[in-house]
Protein backbone atom coordinates (compact mmCIF):
# COMPACT_ATOMS: atom_id res chain seq x y z
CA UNK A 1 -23.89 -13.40 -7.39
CA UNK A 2 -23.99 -9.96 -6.39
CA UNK A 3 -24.70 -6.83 -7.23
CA UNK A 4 -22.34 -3.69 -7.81
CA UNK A 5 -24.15 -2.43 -4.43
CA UNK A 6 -23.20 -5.13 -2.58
CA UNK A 7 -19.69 -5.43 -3.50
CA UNK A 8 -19.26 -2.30 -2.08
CA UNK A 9 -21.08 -2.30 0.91
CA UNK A 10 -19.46 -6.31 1.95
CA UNK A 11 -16.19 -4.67 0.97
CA UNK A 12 -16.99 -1.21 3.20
CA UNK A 13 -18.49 -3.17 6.76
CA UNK A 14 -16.09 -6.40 6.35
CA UNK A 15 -13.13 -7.36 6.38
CA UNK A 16 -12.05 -9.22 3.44
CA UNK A 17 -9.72 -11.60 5.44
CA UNK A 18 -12.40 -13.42 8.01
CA UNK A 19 -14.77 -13.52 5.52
CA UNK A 20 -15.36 -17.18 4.59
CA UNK A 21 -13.61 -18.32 1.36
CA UNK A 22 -17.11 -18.55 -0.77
CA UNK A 23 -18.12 -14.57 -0.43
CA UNK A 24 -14.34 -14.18 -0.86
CA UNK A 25 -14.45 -15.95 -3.94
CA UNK A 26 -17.42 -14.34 -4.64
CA UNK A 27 -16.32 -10.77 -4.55
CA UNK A 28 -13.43 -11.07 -6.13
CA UNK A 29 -14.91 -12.89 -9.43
CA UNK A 30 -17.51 -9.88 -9.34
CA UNK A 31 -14.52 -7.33 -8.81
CA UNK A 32 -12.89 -8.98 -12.03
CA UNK A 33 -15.42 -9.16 -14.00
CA UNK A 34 -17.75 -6.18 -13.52
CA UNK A 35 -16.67 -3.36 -15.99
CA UNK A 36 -18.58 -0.93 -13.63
CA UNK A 37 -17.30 -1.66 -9.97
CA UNK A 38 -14.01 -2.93 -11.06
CA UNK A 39 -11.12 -0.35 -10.60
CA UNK A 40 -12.51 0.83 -6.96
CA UNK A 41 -13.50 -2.27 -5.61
CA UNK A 42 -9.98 -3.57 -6.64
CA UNK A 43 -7.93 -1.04 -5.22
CA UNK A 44 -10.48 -1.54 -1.84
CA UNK A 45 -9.67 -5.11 -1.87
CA UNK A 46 -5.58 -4.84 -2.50
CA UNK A 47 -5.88 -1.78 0.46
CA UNK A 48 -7.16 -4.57 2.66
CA UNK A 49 -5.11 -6.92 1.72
CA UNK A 50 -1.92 -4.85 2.61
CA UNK A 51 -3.18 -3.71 5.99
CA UNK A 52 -3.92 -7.38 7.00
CA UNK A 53 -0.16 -7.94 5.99
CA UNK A 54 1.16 -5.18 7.79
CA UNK A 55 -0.83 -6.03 11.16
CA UNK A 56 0.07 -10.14 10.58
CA UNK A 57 3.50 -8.80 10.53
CA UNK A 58 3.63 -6.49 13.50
CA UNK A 59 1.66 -8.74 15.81
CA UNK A 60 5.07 -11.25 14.62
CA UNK A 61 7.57 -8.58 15.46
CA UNK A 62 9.00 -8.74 11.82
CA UNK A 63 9.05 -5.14 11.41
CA UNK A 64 10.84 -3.73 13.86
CA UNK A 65 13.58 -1.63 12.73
CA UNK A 66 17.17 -3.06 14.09
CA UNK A 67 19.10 -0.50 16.17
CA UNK A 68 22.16 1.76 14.52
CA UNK A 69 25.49 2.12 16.80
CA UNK A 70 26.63 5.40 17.13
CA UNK A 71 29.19 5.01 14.72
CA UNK A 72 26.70 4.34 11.94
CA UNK A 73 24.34 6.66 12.70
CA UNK A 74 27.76 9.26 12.41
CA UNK A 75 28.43 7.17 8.67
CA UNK A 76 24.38 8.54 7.87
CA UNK A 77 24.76 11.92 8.77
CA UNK A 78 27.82 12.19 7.06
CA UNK A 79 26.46 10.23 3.54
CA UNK A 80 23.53 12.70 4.19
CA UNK A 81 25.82 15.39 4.18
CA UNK A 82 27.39 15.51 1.22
């Protein structure tokens, strides 16, 4: 098992997402369970886990933004307006 320490520090220098699923496992049983590393480490690990989302899905191309015409970009301005 490990330490408080060495959540931190495997959670700091690695990325959660290529380690192999054993430490993974690891970690995140400590992370749960540890009253005193806990909150942080939890927050490190969801922080990682959304930026390995976000760059799966821009190396996909599934967030690029579609294109307004001219004519809804005019509808925008004018909800925007008012």
């Amino acid at each position: 098992m490990f330490t408080c320490k060495q959540v931190s520090k495997a959670l700091h220098k690695d990325d959660l997402a290529k380690m192999s699923l054993f430490r993974r496992v690891c970690l995140k049983l400590h992370v749960r369970l540890c009253i005193f590393c806990g909150k942080f480490n939890q927050q490190v690990i969801e922080s990682q886990d959304m930026c390995s989302c976000y760059k799966k899905h821009v190396s996909q191309g599934i967030l690029e933004q579609p294109k307004l015409g001219p004519t809804q970009k005019e509808a925008l301005k004018d909800l925007l307006r008012e």
